[in-house]
N, C-alpha and C. Protein backbone atom coordinates (compact mmCIF):
# COMPACT_ATOMS: atom_id res chain seq x y z
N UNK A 1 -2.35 12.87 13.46
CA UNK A 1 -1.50 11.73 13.81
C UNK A 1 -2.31 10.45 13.56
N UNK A 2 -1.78 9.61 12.71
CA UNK A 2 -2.38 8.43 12.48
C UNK A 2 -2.05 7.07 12.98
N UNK A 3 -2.56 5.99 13.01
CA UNK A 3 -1.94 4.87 14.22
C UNK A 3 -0.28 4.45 13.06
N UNK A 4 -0.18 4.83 11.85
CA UNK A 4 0.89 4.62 10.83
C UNK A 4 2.17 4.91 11.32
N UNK A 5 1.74 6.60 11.51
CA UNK A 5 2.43 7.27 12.33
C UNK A 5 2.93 7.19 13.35
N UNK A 6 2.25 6.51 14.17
CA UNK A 6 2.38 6.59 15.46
C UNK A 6 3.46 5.19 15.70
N UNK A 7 2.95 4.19 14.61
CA UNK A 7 4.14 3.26 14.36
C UNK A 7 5.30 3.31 14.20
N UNK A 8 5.52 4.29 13.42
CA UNK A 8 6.69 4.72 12.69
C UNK A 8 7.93 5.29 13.80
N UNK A 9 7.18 6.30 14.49
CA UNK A 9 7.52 6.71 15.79
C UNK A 9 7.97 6.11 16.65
N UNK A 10 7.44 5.57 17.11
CA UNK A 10 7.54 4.15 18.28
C UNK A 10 8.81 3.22 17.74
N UNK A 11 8.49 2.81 16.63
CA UNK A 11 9.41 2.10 16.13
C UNK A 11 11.23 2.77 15.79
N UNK A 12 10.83 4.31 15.89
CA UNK A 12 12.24 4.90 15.96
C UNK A 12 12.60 4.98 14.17
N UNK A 13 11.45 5.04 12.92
CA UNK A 13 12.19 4.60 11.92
C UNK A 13 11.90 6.06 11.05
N UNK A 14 12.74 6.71 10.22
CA UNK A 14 13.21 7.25 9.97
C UNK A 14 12.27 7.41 8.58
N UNK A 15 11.33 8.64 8.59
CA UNK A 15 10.28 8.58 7.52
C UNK A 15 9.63 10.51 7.36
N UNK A 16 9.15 10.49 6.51
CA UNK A 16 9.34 11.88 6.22
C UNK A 16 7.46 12.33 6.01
N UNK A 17 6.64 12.96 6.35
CA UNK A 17 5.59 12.95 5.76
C UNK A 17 5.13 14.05 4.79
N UNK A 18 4.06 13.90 3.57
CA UNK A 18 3.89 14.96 2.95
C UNK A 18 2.42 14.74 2.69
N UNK A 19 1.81 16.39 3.04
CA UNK A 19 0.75 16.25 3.05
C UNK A 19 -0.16 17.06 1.37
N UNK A 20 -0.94 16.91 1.00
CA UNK A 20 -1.25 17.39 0.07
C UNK A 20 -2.85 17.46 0.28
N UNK A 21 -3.78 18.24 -1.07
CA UNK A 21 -5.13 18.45 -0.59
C UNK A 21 -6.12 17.78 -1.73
N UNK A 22 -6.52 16.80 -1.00
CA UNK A 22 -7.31 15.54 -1.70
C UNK A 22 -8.54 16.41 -2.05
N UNK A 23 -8.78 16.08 -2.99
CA UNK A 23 -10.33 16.51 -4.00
C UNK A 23 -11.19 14.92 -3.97
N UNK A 24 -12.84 15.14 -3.54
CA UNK A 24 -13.28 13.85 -3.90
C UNK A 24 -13.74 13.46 -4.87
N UNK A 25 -13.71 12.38 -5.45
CA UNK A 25 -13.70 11.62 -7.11
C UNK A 25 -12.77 11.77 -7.61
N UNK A 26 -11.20 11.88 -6.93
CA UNK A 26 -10.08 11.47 -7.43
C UNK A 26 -9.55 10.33 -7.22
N UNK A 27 -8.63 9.94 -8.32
CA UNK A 27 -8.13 8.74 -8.42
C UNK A 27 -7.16 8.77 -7.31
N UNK A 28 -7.06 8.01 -6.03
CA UNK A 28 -5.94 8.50 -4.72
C UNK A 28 -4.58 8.30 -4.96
N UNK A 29 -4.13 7.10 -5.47
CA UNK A 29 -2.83 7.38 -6.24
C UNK A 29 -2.03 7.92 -7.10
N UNK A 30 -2.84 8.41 -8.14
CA UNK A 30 -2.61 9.23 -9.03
C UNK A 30 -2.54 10.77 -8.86
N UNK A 31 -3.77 10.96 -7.79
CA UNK A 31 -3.64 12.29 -7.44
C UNK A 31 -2.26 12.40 -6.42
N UNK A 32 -2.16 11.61 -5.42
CA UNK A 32 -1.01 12.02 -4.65
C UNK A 32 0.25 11.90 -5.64
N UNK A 33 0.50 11.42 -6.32
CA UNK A 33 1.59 11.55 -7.02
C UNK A 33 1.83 13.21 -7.68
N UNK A 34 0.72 13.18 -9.02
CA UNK A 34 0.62 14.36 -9.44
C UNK A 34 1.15 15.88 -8.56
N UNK A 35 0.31 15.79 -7.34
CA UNK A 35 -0.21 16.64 -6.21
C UNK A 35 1.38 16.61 -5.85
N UNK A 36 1.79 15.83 -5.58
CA UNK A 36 3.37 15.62 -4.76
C UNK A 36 4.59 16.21 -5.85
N UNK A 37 4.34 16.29 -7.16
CA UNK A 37 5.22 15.86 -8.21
C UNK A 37 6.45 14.31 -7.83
N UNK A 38 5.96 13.30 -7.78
CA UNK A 38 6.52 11.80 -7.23
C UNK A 38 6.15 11.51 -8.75
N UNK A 39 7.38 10.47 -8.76
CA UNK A 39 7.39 9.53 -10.15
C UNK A 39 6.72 8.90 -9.44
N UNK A 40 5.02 7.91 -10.02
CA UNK A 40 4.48 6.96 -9.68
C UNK A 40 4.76 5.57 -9.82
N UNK A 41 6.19 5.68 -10.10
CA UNK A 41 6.80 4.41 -9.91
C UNK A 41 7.07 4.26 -8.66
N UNK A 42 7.20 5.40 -7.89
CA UNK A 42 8.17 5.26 -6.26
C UNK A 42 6.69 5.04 -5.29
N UNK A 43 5.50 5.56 -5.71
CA UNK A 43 4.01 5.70 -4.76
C UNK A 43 3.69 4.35 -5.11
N UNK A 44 3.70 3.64 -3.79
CA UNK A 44 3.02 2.29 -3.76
C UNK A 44 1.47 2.43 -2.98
N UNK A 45 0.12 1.58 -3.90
CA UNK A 45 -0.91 1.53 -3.11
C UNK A 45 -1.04 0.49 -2.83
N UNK A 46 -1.99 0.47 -1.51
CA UNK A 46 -2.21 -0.56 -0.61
C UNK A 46 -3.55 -1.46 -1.14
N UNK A 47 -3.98 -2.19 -1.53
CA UNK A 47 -5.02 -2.77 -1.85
C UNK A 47 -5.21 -4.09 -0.93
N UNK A 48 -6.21 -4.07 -0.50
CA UNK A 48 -6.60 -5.39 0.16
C UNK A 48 -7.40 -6.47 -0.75
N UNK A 49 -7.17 -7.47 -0.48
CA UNK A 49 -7.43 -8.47 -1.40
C UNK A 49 -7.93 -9.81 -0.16
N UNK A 50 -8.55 -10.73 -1.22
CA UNK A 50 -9.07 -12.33 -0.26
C UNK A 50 -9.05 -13.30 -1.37
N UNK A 51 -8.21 -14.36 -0.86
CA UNK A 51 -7.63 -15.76 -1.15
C UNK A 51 -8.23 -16.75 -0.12
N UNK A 52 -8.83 -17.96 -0.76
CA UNK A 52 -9.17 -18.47 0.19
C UNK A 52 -9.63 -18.60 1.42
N UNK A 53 -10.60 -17.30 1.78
CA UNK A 53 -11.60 -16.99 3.01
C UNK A 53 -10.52 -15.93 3.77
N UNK A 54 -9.38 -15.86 3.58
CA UNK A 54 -8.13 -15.38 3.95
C UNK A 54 -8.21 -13.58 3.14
N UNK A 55 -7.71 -12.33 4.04
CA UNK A 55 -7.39 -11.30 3.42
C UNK A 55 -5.67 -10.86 3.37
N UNK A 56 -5.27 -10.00 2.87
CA UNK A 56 -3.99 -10.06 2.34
C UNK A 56 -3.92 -8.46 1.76
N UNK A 57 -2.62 -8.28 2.32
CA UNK A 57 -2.70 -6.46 1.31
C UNK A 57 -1.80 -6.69 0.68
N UNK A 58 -1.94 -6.27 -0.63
CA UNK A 58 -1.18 -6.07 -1.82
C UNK A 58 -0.39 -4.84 -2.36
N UNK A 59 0.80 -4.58 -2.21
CA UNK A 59 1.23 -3.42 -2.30
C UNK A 59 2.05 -3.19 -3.89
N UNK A 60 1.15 -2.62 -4.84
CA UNK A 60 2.24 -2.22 -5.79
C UNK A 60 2.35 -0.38 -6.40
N UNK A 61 3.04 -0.52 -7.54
CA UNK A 61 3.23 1.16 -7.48
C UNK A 61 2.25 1.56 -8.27
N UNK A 62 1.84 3.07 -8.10
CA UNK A 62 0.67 3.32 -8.71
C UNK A 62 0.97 3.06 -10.24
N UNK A 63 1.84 3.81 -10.67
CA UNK A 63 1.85 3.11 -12.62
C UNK A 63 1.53 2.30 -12.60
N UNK A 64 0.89 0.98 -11.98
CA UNK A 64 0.87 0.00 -12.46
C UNK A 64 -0.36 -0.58 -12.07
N UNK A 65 -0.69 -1.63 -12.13
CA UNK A 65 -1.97 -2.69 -11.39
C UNK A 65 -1.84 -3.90 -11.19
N UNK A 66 -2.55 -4.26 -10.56
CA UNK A 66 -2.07 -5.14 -9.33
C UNK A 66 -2.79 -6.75 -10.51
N UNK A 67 -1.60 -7.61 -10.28
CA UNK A 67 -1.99 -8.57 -11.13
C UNK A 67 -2.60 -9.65 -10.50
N UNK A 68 -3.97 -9.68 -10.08
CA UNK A 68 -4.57 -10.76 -9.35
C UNK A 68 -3.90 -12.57 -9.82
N UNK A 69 -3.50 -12.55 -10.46
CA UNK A 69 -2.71 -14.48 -10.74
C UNK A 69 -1.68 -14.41 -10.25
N UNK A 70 -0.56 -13.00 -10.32
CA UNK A 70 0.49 -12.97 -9.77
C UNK A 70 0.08 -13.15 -8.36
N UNK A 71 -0.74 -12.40 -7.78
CA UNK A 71 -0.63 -12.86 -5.94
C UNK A 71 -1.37 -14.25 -5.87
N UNK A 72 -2.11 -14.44 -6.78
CA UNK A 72 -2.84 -15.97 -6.06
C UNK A 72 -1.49 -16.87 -6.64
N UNK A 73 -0.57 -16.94 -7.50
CA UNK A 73 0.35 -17.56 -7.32
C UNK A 73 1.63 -17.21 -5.88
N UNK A 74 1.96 -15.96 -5.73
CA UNK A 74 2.74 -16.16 -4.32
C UNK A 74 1.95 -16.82 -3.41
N UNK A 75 0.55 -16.50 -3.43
CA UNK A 75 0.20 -17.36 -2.23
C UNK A 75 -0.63 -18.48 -2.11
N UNK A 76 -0.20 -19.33 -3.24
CA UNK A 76 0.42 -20.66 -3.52
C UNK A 76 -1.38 -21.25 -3.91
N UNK A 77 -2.16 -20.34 -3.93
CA UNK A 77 -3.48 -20.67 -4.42
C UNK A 77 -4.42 -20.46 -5.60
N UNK A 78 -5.42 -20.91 -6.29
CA UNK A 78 -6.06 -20.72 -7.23
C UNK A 78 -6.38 -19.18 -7.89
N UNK A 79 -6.62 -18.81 -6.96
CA UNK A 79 -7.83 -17.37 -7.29
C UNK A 79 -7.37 -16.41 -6.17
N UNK A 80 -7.16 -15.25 -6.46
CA UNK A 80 -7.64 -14.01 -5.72
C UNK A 80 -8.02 -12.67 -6.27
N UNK A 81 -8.86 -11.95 -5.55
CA UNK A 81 -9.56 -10.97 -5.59
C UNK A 81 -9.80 -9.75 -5.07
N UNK A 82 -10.09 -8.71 -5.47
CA UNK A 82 -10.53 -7.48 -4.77
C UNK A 82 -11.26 -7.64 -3.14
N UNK A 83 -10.53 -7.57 -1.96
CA UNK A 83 -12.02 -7.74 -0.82
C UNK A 83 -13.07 -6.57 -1.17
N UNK A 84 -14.09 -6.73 -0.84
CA UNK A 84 -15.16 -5.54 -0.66
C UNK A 84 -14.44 -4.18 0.27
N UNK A 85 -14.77 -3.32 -0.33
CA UNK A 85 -14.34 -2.02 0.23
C UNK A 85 -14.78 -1.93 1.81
N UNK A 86 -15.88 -2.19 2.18
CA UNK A 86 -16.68 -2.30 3.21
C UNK A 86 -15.43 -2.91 4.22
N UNK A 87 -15.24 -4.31 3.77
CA UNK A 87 -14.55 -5.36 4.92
C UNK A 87 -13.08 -4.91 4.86
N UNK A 88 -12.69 -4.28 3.66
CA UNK A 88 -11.59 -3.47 4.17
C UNK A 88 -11.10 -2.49 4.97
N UNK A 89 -12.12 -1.63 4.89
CA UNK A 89 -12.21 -0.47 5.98
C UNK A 89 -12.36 -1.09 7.44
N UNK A 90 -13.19 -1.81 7.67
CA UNK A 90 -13.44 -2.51 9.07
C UNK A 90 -12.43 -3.58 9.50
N UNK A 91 -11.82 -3.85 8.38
CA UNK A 91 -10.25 -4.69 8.60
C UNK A 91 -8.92 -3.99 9.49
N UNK A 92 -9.17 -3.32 8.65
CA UNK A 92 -7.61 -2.43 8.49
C UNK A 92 -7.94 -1.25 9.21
N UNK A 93 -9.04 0.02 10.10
CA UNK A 93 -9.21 0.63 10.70
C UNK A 93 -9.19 2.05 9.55
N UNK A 94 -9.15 1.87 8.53
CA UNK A 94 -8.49 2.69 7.60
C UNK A 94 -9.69 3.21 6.39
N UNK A 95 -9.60 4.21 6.39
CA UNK A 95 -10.78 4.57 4.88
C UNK A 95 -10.27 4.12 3.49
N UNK A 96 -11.17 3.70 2.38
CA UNK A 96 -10.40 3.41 1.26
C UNK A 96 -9.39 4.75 0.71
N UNK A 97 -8.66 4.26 0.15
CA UNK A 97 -7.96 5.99 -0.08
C UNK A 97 -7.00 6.29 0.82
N UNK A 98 -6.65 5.52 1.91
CA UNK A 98 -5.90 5.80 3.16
C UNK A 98 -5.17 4.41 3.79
N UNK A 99 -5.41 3.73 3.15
CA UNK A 99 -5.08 2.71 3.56
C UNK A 99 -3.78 1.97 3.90
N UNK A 100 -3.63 1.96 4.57
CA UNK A 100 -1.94 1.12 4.44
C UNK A 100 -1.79 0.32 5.64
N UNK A 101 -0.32 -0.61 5.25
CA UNK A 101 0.00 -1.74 5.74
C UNK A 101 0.74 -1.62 7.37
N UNK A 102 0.35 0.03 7.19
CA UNK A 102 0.76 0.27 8.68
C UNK A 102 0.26 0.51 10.11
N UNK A 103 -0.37 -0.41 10.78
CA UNK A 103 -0.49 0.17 12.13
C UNK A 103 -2.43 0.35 12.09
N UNK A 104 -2.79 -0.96 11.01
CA UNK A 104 -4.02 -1.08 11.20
C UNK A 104 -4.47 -1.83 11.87
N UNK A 105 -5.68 -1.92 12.17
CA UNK A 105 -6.62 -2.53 13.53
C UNK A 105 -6.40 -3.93 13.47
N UNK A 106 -5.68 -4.55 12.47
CA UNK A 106 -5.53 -6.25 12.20
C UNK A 106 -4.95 -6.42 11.01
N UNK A 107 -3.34 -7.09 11.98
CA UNK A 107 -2.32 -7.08 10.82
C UNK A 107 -2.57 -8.07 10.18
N UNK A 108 -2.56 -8.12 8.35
CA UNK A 108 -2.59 -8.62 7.67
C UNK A 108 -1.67 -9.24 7.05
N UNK A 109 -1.08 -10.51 6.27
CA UNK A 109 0.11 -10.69 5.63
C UNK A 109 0.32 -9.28 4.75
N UNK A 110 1.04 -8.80 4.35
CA UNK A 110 1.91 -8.33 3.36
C UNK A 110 2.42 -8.48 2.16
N UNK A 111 1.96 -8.70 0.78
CA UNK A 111 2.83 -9.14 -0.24
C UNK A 111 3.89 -7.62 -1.03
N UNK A 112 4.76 -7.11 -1.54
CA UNK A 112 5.05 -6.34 -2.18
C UNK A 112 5.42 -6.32 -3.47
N UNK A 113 4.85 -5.73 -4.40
CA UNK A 113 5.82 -5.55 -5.69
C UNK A 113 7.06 -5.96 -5.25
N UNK A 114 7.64 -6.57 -6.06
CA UNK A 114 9.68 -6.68 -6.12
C UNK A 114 10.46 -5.34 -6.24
N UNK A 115 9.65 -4.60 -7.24
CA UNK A 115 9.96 -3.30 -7.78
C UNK A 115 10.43 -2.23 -6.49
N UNK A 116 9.96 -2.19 -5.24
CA UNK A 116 9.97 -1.78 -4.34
C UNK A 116 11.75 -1.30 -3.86
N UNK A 117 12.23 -1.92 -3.89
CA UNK A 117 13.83 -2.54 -3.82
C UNK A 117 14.20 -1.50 -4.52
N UNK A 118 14.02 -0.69 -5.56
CA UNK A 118 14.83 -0.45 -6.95
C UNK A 118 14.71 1.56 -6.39
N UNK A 119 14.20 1.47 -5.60
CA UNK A 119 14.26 2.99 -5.41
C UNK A 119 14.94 3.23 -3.53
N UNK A 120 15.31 4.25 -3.51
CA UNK A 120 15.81 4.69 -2.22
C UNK A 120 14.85 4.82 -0.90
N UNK A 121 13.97 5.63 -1.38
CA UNK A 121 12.61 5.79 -0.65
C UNK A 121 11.52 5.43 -1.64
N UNK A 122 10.56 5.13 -0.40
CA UNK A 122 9.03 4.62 -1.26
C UNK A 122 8.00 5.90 -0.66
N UNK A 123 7.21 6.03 -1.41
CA UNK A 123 6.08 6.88 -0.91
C UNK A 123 4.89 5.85 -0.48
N UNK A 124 3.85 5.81 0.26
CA UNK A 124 2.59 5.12 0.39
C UNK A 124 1.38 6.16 1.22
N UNK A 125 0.13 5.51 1.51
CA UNK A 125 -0.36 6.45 2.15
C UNK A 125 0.30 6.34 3.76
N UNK A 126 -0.08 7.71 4.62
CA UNK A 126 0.12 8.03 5.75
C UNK A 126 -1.21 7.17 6.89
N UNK A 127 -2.34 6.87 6.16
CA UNK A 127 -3.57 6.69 7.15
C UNK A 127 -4.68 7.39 6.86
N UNK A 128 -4.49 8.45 5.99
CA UNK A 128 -5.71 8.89 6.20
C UNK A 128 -5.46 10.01 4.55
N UNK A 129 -6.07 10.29 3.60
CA UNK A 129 -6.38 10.77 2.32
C UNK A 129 -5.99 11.94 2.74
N UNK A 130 -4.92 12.56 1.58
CA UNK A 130 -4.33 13.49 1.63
C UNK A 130 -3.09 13.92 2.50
N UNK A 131 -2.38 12.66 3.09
CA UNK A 131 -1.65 12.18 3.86
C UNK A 131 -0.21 11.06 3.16
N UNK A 132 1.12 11.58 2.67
CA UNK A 132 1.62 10.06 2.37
C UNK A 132 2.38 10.26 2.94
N UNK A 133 3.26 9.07 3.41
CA UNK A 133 4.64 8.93 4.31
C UNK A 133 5.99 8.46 3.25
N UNK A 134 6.71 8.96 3.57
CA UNK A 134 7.91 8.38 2.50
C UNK A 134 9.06 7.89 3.54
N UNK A 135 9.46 6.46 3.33
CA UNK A 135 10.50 6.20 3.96
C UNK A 135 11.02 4.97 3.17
N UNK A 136 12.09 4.13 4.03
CA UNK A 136 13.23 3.03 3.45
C UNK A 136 12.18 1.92 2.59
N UNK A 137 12.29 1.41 1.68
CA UNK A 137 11.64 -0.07 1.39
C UNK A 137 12.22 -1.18 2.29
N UNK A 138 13.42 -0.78 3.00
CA UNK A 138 13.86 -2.11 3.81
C UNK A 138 13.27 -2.45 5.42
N UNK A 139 12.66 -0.81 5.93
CA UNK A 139 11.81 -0.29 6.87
C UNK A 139 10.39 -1.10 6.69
N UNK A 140 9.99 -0.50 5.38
CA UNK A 140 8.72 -0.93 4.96
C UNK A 140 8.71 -2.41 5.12
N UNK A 141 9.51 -3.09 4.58
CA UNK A 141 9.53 -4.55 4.27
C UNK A 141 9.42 -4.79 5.91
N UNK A 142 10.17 -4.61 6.66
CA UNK A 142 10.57 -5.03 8.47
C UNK A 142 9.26 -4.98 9.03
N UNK A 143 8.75 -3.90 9.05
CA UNK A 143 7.93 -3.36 9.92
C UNK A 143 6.62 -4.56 9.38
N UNK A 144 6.16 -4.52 8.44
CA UNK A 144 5.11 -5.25 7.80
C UNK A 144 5.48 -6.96 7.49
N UNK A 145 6.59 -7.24 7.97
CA UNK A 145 6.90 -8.51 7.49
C UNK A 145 6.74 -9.05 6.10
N UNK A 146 6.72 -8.15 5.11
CA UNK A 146 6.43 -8.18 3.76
C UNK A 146 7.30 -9.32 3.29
N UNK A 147 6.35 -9.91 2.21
CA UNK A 147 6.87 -10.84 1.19
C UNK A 147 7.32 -9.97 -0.07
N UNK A 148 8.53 -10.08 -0.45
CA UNK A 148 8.53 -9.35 -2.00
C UNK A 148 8.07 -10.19 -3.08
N UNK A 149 7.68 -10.06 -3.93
CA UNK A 149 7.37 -10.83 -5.52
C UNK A 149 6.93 -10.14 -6.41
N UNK A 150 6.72 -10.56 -7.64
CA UNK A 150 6.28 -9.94 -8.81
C UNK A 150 4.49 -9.84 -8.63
N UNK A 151 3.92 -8.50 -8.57
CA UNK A 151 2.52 -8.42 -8.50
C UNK A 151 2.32 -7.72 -9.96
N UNK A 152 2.95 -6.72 -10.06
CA UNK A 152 2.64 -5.29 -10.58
C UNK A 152 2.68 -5.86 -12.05
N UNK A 153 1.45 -5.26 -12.74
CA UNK A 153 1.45 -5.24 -14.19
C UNK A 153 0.96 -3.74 -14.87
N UNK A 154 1.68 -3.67 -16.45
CA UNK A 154 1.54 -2.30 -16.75
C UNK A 154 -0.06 -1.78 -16.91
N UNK A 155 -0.05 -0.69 -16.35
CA UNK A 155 -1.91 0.15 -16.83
C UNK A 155 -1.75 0.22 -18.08
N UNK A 156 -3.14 -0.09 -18.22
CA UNK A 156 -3.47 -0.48 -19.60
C UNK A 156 -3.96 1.26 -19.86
N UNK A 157 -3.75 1.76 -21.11
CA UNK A 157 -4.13 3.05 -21.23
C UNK A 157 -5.15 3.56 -21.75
């Protein structure tokens, strides 16, 4: 049971979990997809990011990568960046690989892919590697106070 979970619960919202068996030196989005059989258009990862002394999680779908100009433009500033893995984990209560916008030790703004919208359910992680939760994008959006916008750009191959 993860504090995600335990959100989800509490909150009464309507989410499904699937667990699968993480190998280490895998790619975490890619493998949960694969591992799941999920179009990785529907698996959104959580990335934490810092704008202006400020941190921020960035949520787009794994096909894709996260377009650092696209979020420093939603959030109306010059530059943003990868935070250090370190200050993420101690942010968010969460291991890299596990991370999500749910029910971590210090809520963060929220930005989302737009793309989010375009499917029924979203997959993300559960809290903890080898763990994802699948529920509403309109849930997701509520619960996290998410901003939608354009982040997501195509992986380069």
């Amino acid at each position: 049971m993860t504090p995600a979970i335990r959100l989800l619960q509490r909150e009464k919202i309507a989410f499904e979990q699937h667990p699968y068996d993480h190998e280490d030196n895998a790619s975490f989005g890619d493998e949960a997809a694969a591992k799941l059989g999920i179009d990785p258009v529907r698996m959104f990862k959580t990335l934490v990011c810092k704008a202006d002394g400020a941190l921020v999680m960035a949520l787009v779908p794994v096909a894709a990568r996260l377009d650092l100009k696209l979020l420093a433009k939603a959030l109306g500033v010059k530059k943003a960046d990868m935070a250090d893995p370190g200050v993420a984990e101690r942010t968010t209560g969460y291991v890299v690989g596990g991370i999500t916008p749910l029910g971590g030790r210090k809520a963060l703004p929220v930005f989302i892919d737009e793309s989010l919208v375009s499917h029924e359910t979203v997959f993300l992680s559960a809290g903890r590697r080898g763990l994802q939760l699948e529920l509403a994008p309109a849930d997701l959006v509520r619960l996290t106070k998410a901003t939608l916008t354009p982040l997501a750009e195509p992986k380069s191959q």
